[in-house]
Protein backbone atom coordinates (compact mmCIF):
# COMPACT_ATOMS: atom_id res chain seq x y z
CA UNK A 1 0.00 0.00 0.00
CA UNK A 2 1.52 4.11 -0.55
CA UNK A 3 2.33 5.94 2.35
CA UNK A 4 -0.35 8.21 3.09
CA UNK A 5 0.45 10.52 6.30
CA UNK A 6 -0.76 13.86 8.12
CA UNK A 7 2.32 15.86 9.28
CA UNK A 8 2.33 19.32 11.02
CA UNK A 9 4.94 21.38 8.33
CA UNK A 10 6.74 22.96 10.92
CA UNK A 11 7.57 20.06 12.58
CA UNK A 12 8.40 18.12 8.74
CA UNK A 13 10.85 20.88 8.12
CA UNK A 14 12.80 20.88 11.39
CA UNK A 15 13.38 17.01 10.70
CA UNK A 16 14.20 17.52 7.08
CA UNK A 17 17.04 19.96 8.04
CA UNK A 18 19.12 17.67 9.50
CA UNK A 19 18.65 15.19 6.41
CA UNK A 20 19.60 17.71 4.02
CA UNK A 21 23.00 17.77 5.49
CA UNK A 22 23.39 14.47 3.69
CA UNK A 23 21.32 14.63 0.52
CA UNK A 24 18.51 16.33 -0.93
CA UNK A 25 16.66 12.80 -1.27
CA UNK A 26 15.23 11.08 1.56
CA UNK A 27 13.25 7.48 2.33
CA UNK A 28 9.73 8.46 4.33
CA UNK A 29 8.77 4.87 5.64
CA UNK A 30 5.74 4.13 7.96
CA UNK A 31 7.00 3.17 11.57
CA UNK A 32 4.05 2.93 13.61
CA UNK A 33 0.07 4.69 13.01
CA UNK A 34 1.69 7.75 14.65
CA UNK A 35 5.34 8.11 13.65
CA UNK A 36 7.14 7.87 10.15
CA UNK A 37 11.22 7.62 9.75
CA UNK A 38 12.94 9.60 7.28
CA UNK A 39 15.95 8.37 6.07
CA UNK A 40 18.71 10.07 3.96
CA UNK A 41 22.75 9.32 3.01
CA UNK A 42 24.78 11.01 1.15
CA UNK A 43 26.18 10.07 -2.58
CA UNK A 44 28.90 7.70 -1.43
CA UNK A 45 27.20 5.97 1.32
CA UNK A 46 29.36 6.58 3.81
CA UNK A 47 27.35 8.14 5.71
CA UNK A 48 23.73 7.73 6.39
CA UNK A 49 20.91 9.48 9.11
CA UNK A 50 17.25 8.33 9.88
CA UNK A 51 15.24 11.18 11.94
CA UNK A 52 11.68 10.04 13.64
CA UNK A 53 8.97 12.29 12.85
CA UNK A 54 5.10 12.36 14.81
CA UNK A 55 2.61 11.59 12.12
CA UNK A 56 -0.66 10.87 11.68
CA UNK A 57 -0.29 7.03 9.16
CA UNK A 58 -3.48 6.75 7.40
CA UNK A 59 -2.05 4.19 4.96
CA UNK A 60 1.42 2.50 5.13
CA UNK A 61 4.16 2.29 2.80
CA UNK A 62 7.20 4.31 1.77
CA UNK A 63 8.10 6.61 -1.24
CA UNK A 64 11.44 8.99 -2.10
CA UNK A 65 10.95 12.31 -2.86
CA UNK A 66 13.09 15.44 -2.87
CA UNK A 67 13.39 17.25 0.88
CA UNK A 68 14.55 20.65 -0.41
CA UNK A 69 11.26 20.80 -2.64
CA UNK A 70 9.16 19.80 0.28
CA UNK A 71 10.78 21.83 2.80
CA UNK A 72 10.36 24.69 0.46
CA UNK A 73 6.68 24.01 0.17
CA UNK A 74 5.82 23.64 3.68
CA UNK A 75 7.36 27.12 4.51
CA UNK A 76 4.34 29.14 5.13
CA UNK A 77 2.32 26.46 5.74
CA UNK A 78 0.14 26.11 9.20
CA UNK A 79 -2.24 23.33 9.28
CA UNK A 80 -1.40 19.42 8.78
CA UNK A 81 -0.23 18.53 5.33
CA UNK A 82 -0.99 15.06 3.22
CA UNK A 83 1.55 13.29 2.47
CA UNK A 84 0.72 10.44 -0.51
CA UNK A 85 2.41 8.49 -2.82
CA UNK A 86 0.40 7.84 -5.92
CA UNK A 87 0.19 7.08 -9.66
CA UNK A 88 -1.05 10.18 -12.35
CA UNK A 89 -1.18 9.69 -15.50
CA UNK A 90 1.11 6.63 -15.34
CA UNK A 91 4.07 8.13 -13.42
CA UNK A 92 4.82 7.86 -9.45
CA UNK A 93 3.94 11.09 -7.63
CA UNK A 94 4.03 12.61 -4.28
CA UNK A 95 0.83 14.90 -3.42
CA UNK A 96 1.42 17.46 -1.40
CA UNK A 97 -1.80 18.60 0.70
CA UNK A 98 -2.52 22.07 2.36
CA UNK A 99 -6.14 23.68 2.67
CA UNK A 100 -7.05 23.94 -1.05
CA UNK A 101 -3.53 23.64 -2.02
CA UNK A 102 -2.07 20.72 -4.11
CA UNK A 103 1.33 20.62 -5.51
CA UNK A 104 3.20 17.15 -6.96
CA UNK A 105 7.03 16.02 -6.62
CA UNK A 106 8.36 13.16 -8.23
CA UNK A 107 8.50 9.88 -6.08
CA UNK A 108 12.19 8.93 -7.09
CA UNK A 109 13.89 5.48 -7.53
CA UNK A 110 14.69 4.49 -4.10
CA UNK A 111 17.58 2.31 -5.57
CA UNK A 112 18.97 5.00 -6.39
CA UNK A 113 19.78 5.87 -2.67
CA UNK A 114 23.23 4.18 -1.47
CA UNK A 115 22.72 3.67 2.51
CA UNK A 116 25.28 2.56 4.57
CA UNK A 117 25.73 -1.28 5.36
CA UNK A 118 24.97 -1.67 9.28
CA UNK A 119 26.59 -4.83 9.64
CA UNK A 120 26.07 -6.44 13.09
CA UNK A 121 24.22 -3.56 14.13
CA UNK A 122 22.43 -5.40 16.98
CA UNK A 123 25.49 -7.22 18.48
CA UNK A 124 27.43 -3.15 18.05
CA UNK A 125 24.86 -1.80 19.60
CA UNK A 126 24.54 -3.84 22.96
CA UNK A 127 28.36 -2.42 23.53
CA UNK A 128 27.94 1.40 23.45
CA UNK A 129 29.11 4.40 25.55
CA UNK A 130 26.15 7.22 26.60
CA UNK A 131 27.19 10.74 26.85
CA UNK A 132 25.07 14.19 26.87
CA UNK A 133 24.24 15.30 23.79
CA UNK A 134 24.73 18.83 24.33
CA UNK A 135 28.71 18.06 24.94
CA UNK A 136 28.67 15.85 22.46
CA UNK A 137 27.93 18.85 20.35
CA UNK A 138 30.30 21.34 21.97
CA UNK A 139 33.00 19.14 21.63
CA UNK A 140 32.41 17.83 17.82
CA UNK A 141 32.09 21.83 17.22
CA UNK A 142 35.38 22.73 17.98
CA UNK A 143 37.08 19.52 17.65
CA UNK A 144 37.66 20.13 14.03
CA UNK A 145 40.92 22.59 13.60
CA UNK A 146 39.50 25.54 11.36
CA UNK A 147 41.34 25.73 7.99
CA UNK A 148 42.26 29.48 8.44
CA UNK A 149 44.25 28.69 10.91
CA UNK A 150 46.72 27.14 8.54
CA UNK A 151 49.97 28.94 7.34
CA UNK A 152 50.77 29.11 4.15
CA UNK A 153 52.92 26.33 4.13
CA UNK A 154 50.24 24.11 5.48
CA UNK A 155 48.09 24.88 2.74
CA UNK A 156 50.56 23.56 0.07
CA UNK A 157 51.03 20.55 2.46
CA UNK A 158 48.66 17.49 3.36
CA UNK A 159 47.15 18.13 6.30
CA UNK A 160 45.86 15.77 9.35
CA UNK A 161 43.06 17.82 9.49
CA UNK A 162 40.39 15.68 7.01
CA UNK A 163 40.46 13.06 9.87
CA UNK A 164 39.37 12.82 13.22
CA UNK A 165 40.99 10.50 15.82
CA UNK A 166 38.25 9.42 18.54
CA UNK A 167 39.38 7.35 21.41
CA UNK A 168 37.23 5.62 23.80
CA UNK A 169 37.93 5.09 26.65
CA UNK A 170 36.16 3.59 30.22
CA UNK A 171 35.52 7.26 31.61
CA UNK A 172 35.70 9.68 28.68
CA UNK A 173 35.96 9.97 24.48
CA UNK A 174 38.94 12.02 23.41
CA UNK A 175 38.84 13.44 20.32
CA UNK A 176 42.09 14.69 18.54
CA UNK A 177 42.56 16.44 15.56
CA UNK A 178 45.81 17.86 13.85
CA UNK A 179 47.66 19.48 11.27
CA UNK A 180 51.45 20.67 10.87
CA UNK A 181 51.71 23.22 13.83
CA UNK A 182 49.13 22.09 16.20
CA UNK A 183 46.73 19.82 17.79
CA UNK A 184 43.80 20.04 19.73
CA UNK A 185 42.08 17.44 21.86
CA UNK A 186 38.72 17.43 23.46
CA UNK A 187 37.78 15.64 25.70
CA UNK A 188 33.97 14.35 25.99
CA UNK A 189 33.11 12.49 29.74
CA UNK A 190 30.75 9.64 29.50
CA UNK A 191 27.56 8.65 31.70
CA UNK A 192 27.48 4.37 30.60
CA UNK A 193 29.74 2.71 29.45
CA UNK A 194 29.23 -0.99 27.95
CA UNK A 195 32.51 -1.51 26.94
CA UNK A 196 34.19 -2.87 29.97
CA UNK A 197 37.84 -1.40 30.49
CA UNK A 198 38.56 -1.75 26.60
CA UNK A 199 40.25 1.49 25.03
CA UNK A 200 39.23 1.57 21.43
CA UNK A 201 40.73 3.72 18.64
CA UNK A 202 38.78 4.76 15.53
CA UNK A 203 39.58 7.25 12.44
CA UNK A 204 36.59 9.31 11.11
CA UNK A 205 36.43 12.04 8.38
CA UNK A 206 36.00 15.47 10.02
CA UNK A 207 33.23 16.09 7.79
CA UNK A 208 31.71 13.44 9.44
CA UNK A 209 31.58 15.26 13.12
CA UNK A 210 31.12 18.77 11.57
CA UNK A 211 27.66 17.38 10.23
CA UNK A 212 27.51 15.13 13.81
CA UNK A 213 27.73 18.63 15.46
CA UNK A 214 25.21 20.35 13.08
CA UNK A 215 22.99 17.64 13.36
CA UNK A 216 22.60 17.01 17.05
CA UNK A 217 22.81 20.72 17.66
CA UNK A 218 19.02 21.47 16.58
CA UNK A 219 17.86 18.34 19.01
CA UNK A 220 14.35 17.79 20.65
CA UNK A 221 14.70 19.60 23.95
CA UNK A 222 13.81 16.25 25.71
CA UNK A 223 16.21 14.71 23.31
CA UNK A 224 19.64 14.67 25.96
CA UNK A 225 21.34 11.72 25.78
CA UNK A 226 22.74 9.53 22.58
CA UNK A 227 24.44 6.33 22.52
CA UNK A 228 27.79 5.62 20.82
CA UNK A 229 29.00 2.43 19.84
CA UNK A 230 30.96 0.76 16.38
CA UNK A 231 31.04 -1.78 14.14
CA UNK A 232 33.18 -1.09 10.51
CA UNK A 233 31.33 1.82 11.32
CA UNK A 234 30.09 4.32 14.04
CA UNK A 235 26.74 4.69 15.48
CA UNK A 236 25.50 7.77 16.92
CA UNK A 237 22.05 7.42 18.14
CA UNK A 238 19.05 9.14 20.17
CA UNK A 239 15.88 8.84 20.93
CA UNK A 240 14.47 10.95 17.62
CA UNK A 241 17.80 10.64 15.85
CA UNK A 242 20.86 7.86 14.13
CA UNK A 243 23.79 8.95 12.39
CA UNK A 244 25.56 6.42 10.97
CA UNK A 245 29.56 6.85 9.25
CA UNK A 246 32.26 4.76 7.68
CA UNK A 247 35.74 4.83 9.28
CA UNK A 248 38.37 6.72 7.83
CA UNK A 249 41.12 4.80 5.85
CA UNK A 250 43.36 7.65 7.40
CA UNK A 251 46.32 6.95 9.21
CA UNK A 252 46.55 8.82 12.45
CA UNK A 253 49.80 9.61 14.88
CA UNK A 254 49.86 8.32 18.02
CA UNK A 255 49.53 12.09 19.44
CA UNK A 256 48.35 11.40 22.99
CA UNK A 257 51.37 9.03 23.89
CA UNK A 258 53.67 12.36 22.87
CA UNK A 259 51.41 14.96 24.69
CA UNK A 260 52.00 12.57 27.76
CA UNK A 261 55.70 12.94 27.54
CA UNK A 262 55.33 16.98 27.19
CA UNK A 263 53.12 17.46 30.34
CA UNK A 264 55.90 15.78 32.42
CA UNK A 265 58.08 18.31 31.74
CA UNK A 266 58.08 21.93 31.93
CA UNK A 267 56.50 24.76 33.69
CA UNK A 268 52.98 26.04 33.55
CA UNK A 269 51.51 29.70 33.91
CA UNK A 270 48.55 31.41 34.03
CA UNK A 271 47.59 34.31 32.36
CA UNK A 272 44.38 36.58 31.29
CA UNK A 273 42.30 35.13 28.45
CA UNK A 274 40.82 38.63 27.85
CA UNK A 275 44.08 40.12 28.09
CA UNK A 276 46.15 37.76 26.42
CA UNK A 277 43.85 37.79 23.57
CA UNK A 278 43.65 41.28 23.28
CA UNK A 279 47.81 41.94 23.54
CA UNK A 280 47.62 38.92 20.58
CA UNK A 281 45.61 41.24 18.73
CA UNK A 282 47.99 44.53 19.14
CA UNK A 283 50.43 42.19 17.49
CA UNK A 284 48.80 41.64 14.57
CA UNK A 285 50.21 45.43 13.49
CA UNK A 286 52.77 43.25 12.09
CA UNK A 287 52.07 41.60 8.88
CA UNK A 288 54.45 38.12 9.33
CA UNK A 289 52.55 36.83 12.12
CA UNK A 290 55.86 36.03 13.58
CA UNK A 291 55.47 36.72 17.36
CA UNK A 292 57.96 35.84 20.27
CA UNK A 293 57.08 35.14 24.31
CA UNK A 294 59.23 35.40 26.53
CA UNK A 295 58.70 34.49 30.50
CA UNK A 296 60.30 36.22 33.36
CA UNK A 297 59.81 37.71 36.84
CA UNK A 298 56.28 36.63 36.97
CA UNK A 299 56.01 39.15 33.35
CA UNK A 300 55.06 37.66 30.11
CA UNK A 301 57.13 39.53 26.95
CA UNK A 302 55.30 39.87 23.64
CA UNK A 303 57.02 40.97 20.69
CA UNK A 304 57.07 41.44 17.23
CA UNK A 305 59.29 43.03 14.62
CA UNK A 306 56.88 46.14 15.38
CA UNK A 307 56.22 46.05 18.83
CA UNK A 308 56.59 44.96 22.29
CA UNK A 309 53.53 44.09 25.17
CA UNK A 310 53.85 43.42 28.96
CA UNK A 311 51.48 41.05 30.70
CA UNK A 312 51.09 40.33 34.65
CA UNK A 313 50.75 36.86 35.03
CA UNK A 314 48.07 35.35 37.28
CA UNK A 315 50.34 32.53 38.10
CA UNK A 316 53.84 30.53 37.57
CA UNK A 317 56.92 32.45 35.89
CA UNK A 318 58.76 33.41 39.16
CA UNK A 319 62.02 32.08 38.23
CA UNK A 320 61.53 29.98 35.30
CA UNK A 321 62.95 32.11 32.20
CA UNK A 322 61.63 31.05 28.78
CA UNK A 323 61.62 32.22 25.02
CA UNK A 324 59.85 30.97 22.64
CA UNK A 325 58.06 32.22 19.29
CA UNK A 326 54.96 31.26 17.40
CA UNK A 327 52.32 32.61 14.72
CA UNK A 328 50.24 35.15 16.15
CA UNK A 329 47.17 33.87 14.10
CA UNK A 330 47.29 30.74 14.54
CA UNK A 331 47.53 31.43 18.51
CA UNK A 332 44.86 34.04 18.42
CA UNK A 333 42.19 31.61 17.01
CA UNK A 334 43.20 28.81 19.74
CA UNK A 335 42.93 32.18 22.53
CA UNK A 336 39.79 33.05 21.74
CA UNK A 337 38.04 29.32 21.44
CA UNK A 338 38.49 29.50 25.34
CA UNK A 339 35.65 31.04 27.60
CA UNK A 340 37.68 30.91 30.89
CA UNK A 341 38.94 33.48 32.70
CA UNK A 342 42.66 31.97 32.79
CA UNK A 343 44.72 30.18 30.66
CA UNK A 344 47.16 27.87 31.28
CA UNK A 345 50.24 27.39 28.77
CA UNK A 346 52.79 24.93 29.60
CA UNK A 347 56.15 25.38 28.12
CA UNK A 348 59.60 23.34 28.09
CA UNK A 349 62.10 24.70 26.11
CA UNK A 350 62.15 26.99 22.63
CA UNK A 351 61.78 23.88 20.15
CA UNK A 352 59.22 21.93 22.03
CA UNK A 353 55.20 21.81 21.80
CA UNK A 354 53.92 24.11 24.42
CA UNK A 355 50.71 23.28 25.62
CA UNK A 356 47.08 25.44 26.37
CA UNK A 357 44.38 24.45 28.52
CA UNK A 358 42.16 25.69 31.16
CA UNK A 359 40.23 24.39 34.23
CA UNK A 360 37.08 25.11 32.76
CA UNK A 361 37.66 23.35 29.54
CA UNK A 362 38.31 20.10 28.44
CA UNK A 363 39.74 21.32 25.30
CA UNK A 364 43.69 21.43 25.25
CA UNK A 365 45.70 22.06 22.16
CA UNK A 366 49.63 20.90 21.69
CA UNK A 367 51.29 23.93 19.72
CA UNK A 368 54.64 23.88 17.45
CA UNK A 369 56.42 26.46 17.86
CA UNK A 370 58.71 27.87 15.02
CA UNK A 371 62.37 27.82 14.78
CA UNK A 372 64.59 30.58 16.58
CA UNK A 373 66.04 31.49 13.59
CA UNK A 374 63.10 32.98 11.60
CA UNK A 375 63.02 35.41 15.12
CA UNK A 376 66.26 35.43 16.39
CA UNK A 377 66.11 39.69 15.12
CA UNK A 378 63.28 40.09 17.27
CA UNK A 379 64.53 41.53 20.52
């Protein structure tokens, strides 16, 4: 039998906003007399979402029809609207119902729709993780490094940033990202956890979170918690809402076993956010983006070919003396991703990774630093 449905349009266009990040086609299905599913991957199959949507089923079934079209028609729109796949005039239709209104879209060829292959998708599931979905979203947000933070080297270069490593962990998910000159890891706690003790490691595109984030982000308020869990794939999944992807091919350093080895050694202080940020700013009155710290006597040096800033620190730098340079742009961007109040940046020596984090995050990035001799003028 065609799907025949009542839907309220506002509520049909929330739910076909987060398929659209995949495809312009979707799969409406009947799930129960009150609920359809709407299902949607993108070209390569790699990637796949299914959204629940309250309905009124008046006749089951399923058709495919284009979700920008509808979405567009329903805009305006504010009583239920039919829903019904049907023949006229010897070709496969949607008919779209409002008031007095009738419009037709094509019901496509579902085969044409590649969906991912869920292979042991009940055995994956019974071992998942749970986490809030509302950190799951911060963190997948800024997770992915943003490309104009790369120098122009980088962009000549290929980058780590196209994949995301995601770690799980008994307590926590750690997500790390990377490209040339730095690395940032966030850190996402969990609420279950059905693994046991195992520590798995899996590669994903950082498409794939960017549309995670968007996805999750416009959430039923009583939508707040999602399950995680993997087969030759990962499963995201909550009560309204699954997003399926493929693992990465990607190969990914083993950054967390170096970032160990920096945090043991070193000093740490605490400076400003506001301030900091704003003194990185002053600096950007020179045009290299080369900019040089320097830590003593509690004071925090920074200068440029053009200029030269004092901070007080809040903490740390009493007798620990330090220089060390790095591009101002790239540092800005990491700055201002932080909320808190204070900053903490770790540093060892002029050639190592120095490190920024705060209590109030769990977002910590690794940064390179560059040489002393492009800034060995800089005095």
């Amino acid at each position: 039998m065609s799907l025949k449905i009542l839907v309220p349009p506002k509520v049909l266009q929330d739910q076909l906003r987060k398929c659209l990040s995949l495809s312009s086609f979707g799969i409406f299905s009947s799930q129960a007399v009150d609920e359809i599913s709407i299902v949607a991957s993108n070209d390569f199959g790699s990637e796949t979402i299914s959204v629940k949507v309250s309905a009124v089923v008046q006749a089951e079934g399923k058709f495919v029809v284009d979700m920008a079209r509808l979405s567009t028609l329903c805009t305006g729109m504010t009583e239920l609207v039919t829903l019904e796949a049907k023949e006229v005039s010897g070709k496969n239709k949607v008919l779209v119902k409002h008031k007095r209104s009738l419009f037709k879209l094509d019901n496509a060829d579902i085969s044409s729709i590649k969906l991912i292959n869920l292979v042991g998708y009940k055995e994956a599931l019974a071992k998942h993780v749970k986490v809030d979905i509302s950190e799951l979203v911060a963190v997948a947000t800024s997770a992915v490094i943003p490309k104009n933070i790369l120098t122009k080297s980088e962009k000549n270069t290929k980058p780590f940033y196209t994949a995301i490593c995601m770690e799980i962990e008994p307590d926590m998910i750690c997500f790390t990202s990377a490209i040339n000159s730095c690395t940032c890891m966030n850190y996402l706690p969990t609420r279950e956890n059905n693994y046991g003790t195992e520590k798995l490691k899996h590669i994903l595109n950082a498409d794939s979170l960017d549309k995670i984030a968007r996805v999750f982000a416009s959430a039923d308020k009583n939508d707040t918690d999602c399950i995680i869990f993997h087969a030759n794939y990962i499963g995201i999944i909550s009560k309204n809402v699954s997003f399926f992807c493929a693992k990465s091919s990607a190969s990914f350093p083993d950054i967390r076993k170096v970032a160990s080895t920096f945090s043991e050694r070193g000093f740490s202080v605490g400076v400003s956010q506001s301030l900091f940020k704003a003194a990185l700013n002053r600096a950007k009155i020179s045009v290299d983006h080369r900019v040089v710290l320097e830590v003593f006597d509690k004071i925090m040096h920074i200068k440029t070919p053009d200029s030269s800033d004092e901070l007080e620190l809040e903490n740390g730098g009493e007798t620990d003396e330090i220089r060390i340079g790095f591009n101002s742009a790239l540092m800005h961007t990491i700055v201002s991703s932080y909320a808190s109040e204070v900053i903490e940046i770790q540093m060892n020596e002029s050639v190592s990774p120095f490190i920024i984090s705060s209590d109030e995050s769990n977002c910590t990035f690794y940064v390179m630093p560059i040489t002393p001799e492009t800034y060995k003028e800089i005095v």
